[in-house]
Protein backbone atom coordinates (compact mmCIF):
# COMPACT_ATOMS: atom_id res chain seq x y z
CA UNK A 1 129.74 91.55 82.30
CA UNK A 2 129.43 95.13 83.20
CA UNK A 3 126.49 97.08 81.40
CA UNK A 4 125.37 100.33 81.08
CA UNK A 5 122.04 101.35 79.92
CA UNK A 6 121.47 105.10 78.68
CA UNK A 7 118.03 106.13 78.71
CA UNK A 8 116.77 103.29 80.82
CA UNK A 9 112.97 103.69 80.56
CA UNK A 10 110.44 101.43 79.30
CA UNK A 11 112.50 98.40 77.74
CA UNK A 12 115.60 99.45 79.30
CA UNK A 13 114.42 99.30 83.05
CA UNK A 14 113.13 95.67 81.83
CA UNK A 15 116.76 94.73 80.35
CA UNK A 16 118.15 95.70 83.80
CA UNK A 17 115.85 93.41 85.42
CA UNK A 18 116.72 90.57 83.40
CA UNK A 19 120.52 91.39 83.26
CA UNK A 20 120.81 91.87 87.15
CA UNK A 21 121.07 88.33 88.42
CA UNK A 22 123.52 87.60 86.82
CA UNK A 23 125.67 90.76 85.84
CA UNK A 24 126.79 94.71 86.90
CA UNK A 25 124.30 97.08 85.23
CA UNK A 26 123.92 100.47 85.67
CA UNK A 27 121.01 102.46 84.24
CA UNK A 28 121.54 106.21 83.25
CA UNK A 29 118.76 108.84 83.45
CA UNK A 30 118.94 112.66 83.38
CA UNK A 31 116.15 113.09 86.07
CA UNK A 32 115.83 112.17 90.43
CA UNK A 33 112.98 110.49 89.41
CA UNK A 34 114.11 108.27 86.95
CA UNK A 35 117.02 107.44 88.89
CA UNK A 36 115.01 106.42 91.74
CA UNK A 37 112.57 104.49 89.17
CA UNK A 38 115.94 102.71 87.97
CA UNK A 39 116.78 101.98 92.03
CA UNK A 40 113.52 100.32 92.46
CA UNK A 41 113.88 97.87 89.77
CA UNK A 42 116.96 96.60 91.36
CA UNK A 43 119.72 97.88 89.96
CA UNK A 44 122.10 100.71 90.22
CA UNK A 45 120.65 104.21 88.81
CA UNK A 46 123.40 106.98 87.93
CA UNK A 47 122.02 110.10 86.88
CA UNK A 48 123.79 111.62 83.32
CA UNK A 49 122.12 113.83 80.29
CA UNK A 50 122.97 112.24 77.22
CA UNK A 51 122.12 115.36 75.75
CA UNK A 52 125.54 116.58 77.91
CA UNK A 53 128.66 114.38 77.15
CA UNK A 54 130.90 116.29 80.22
CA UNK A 55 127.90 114.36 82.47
CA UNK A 56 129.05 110.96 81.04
CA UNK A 57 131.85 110.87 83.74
CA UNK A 58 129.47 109.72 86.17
CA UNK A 59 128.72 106.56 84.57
CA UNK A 60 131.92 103.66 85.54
CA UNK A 61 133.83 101.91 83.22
CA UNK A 62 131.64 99.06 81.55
CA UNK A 63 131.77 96.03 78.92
CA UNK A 64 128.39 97.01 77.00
CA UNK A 65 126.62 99.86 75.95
CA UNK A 66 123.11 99.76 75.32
CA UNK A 67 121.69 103.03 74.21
CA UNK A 68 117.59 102.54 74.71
CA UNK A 69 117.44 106.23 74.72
CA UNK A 70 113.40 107.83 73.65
CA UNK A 71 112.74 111.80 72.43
CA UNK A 72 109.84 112.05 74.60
CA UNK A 73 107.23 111.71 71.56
CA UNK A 74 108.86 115.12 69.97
CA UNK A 75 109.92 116.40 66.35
CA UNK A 76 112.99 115.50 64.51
CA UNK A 77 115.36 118.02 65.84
CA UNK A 78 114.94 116.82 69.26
CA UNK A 79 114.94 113.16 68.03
CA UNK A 80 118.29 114.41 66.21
CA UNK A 81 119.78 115.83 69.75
CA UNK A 82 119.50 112.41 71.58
CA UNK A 83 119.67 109.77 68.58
CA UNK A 84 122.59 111.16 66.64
CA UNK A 85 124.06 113.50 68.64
CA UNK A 86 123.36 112.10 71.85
CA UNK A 87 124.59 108.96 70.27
CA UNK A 88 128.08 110.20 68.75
CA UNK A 89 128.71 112.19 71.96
CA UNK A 90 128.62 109.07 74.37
CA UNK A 91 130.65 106.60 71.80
CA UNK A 92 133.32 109.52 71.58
CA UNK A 93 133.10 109.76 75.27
CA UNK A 94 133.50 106.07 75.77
CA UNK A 95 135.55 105.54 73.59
CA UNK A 96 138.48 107.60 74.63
CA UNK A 97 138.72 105.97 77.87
CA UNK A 98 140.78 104.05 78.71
CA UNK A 99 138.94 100.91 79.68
CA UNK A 100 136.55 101.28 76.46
CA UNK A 101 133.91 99.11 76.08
CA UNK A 102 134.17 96.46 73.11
CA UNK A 103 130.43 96.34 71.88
CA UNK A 104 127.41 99.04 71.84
CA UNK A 105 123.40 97.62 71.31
CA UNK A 106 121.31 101.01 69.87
CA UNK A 107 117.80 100.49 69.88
CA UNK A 108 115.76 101.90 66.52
CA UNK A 109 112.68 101.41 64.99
CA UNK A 110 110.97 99.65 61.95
CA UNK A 111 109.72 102.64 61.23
CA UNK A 112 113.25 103.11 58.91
CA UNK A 113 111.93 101.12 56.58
CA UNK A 114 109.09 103.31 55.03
CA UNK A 115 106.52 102.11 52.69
CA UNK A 116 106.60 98.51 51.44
CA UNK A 117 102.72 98.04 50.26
CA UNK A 118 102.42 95.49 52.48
CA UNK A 119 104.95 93.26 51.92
CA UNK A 120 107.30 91.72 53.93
CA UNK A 121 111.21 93.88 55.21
CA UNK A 122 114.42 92.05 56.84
CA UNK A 123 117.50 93.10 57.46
CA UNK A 124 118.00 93.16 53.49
CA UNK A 125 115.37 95.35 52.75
CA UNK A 126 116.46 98.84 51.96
CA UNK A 127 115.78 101.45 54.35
CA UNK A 128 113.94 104.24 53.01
CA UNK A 129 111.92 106.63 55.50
CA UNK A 130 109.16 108.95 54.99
CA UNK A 131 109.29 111.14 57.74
CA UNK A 132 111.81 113.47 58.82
CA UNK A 133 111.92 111.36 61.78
CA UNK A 134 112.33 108.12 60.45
CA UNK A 135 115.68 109.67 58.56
CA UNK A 136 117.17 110.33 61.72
CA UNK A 137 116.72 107.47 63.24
CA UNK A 138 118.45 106.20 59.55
CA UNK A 139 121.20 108.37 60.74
CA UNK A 140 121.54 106.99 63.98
CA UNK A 141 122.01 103.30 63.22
CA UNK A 142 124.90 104.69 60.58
CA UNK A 143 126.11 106.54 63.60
CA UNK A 144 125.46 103.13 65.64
CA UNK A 145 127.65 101.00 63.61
CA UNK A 146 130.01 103.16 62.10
CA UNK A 147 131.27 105.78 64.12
CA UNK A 148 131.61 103.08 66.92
CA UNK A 149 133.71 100.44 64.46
CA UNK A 150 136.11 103.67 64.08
CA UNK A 151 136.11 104.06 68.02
CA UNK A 152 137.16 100.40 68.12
CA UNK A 153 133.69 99.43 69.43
CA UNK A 154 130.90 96.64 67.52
CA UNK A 155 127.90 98.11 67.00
CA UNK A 156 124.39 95.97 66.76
CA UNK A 157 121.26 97.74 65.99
CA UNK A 158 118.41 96.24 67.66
CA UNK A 159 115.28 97.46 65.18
CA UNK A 160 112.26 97.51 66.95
CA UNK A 161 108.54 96.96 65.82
CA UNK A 162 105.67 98.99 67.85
CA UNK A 163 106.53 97.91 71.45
CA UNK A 164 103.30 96.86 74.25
CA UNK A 165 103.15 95.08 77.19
CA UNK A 166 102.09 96.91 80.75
CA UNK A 167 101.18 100.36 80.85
CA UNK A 168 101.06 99.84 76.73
CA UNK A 169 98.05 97.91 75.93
CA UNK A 170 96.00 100.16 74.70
CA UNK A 171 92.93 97.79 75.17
CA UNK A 172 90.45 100.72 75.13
CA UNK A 173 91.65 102.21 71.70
CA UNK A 174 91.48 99.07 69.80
CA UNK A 175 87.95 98.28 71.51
CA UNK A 176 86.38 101.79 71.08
CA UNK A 177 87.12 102.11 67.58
CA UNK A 178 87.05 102.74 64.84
CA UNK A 179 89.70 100.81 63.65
CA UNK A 180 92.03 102.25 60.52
CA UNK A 181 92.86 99.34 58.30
CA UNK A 182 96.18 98.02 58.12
CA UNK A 183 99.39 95.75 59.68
CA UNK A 184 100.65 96.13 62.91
CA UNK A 185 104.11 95.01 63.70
CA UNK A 186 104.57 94.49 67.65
CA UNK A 187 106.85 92.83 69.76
CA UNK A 188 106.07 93.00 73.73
CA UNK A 189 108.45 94.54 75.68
CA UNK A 190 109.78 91.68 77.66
CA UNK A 191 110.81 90.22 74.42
CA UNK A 192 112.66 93.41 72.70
CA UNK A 193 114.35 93.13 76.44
CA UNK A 194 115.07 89.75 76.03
CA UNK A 195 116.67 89.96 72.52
CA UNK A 196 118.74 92.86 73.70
CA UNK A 197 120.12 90.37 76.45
CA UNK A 198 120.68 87.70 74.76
CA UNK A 199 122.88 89.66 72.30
CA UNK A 200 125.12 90.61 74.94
CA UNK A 201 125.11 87.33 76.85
CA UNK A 202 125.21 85.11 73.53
CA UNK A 203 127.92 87.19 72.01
CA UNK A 204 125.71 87.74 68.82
CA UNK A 205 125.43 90.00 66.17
CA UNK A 206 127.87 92.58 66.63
CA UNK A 207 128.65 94.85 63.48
CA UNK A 208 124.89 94.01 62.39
CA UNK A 209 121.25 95.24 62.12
CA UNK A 210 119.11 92.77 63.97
CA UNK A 211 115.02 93.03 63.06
CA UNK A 212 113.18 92.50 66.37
CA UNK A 213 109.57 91.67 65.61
CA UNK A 214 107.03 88.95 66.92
CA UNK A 215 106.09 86.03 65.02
CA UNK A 216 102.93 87.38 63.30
CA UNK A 217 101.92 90.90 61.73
CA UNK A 218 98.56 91.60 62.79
CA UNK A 219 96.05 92.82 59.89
CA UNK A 220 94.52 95.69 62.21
CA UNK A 221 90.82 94.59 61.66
CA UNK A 222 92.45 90.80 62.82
CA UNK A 223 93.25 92.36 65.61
CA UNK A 224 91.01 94.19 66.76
CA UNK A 225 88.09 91.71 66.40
CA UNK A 226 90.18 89.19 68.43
CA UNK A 227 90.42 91.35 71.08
CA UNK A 228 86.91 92.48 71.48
CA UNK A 229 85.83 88.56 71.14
CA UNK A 230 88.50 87.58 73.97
CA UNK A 231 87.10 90.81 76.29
CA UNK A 232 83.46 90.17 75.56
CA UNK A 233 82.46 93.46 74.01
CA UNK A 234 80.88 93.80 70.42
CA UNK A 235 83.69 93.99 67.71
CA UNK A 236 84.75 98.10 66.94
CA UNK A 237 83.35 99.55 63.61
CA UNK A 238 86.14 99.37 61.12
CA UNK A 239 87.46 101.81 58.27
CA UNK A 240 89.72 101.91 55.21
CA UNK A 241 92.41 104.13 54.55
CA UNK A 242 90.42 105.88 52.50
CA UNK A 243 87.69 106.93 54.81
CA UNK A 244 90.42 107.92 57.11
CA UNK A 245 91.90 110.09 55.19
CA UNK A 246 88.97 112.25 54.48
CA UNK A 247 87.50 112.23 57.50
CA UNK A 248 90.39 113.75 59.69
CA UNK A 249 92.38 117.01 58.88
CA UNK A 250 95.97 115.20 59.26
CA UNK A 251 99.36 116.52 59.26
CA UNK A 252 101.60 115.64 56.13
CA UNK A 253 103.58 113.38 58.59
CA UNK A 254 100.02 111.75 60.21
CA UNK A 255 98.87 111.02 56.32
CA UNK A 256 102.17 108.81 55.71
CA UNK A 257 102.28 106.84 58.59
CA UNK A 258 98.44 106.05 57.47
CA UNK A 259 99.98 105.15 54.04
CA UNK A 260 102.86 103.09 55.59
CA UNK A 261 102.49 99.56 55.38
CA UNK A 262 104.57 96.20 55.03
CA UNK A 263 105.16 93.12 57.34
CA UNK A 264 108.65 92.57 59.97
CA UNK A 265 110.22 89.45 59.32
CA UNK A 266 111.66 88.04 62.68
CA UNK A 267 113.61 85.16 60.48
CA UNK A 268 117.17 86.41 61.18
CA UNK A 269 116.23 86.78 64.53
CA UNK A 270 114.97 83.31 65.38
CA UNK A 271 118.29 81.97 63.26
CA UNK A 272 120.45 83.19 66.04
CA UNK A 273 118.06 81.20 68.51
CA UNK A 274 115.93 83.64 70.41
CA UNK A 275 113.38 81.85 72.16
CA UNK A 276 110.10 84.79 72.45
CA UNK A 277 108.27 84.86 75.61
CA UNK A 278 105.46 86.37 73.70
CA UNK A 279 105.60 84.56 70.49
CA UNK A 280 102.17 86.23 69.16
CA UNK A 281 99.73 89.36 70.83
CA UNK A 282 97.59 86.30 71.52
CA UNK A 283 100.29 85.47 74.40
CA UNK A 284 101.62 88.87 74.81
CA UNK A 285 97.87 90.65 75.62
CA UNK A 286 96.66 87.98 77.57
CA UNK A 287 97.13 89.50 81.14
CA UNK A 288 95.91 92.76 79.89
CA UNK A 289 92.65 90.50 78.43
CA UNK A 290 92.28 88.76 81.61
CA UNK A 291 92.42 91.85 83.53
CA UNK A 292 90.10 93.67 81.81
CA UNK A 293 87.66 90.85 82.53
CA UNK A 294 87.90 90.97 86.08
CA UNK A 295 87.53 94.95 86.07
CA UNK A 296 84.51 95.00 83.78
CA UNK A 297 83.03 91.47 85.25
């Protein structure tokens, strides 16, 4: 199988590394550096702006699409340049060739769903964001399964929950505290690899949304306490919502995420017979807890 990965950063440098053994993969960045950081995980690096379909032409003939693409952190228009436009422009591109690839895996986030009070979201649930944000990212897994089905190309949408694993721990901010109450849906990078992979090797789920969470929501507090008891420290002083609230001035978008709650179900996933590395954080943070240790022994 021949893959190509556009925006290969933090999971997608990971999927190359677990596709390369085994199959062609090329990872697409706009930047030297990123191509070289691409080159030094093994595989081929090509350097394209999604941003710029004419630079698509770089990028060879492939099976697979995966588009693990990231806005850098910024607003919605930006988010709206790479995750629907950026999107559109490369199936368009693709698809018009004349070798087109049969199946395209876009990478979104829970964060489509919006506010569920805690309870638990599938694939069933209705999407409905809060954020300007979040509705583009809506928009792009429309964009991700339609607009490819009428370029002759399967869409999957791989929905993420908040990805960790190195260089994403975040030890100290869950140690420091204070701790905002609520769930936190995670799944560790190796693993939101992993189920990209083994949708393209399995043949699985094309056409669908796919939810791509770990085995356990975390109740923040949970979490946090764990964590300091594993690293040795005193647990991190907690609050509520509430006390949150009040005691920062917050942005219209910071007070919804606040508000935001409900638990990932990873049921549909582990039906198709994903196997997690990191089935729980308590697997997925145990290097970062063991190296912690040996700095702060």
């Amino acid at each position: 199988m021949r893959v190509a990965i556009l925006g290969c950063g933090y999971v997608g440098l990971e999927l190359g590394r677990q596709l390369t053994p085994s199959h062609e993969v090329w990872g697409v960045r706009r930047s030297a550096e990123g191509r070289n950081a691409i080159e030094a995980a093994g595989f081929e690096g090509v350097r394209a702006d999604l941003t710029d379909p004419d630079s698509l032409g770089a990028i060879p003939d492939v099976d697979a699409l995966v588009f693990a693409a990231s806005s850098g952190g910024r607003g919605a228009s930006a988010a709206r340049r790479i995750f629907v436009e950026g999107l559109q422009g490369a199936i368009d591109h693709f698809g018009a060739r004349a070798n087109a690839p049969d199946r395209l895996v876009y990478t979104s986030s829970t964060g489509v769903y919006g506010d569920h009070g805690g309870e638990w979201v599938d694939e069933a649930t209705p999407v409905e964001p809060t954020t300007e944000k979040t509705r583009v990212l809506a928009e792009a897994e429309r964009v991700a399964i339609e607009s490819a089905a009428d370029a002759g190309i399967d869409g999957t949408v791989a929905r993420f929950a908040g990805l960790y694993g190195p260089d994403r721990y975040r030890l100290d901010r869950y140690l420091a505290g204070p701790v905002t109450e609520g769930y936190l849906n995670m799944v560790h990078r190796d693993d939101a690899a992993g189920a990209l992979a083994y949708f393209l090797e399995a043949d699985l789920a094309r056409g669908e949304v796919v939810l791509v969470a770990d085995d356990e929501p975390a109740a923040k507090w949970t979490f946090a306490d764990w964590l300091a008891t594993e690293c040795g420290v005193p647990e991190p002083a907690k609050r509520t919502k509430a006390e949150r609230l009040e005691a920062d001035a917050l942005s219209e978008a910071a007070r919804r995420r606040i508000l935001t709650s409900k638990r990932c179900s990873n049921d549909y996933l582990r039906a198709l017979g994903y196997k997690f590395a990191f089935p729980t954080y308590r697997e997925g943070y145990r290097a970062a807890i063991d190296a912690y240790r040996q700095q702060n022994r």
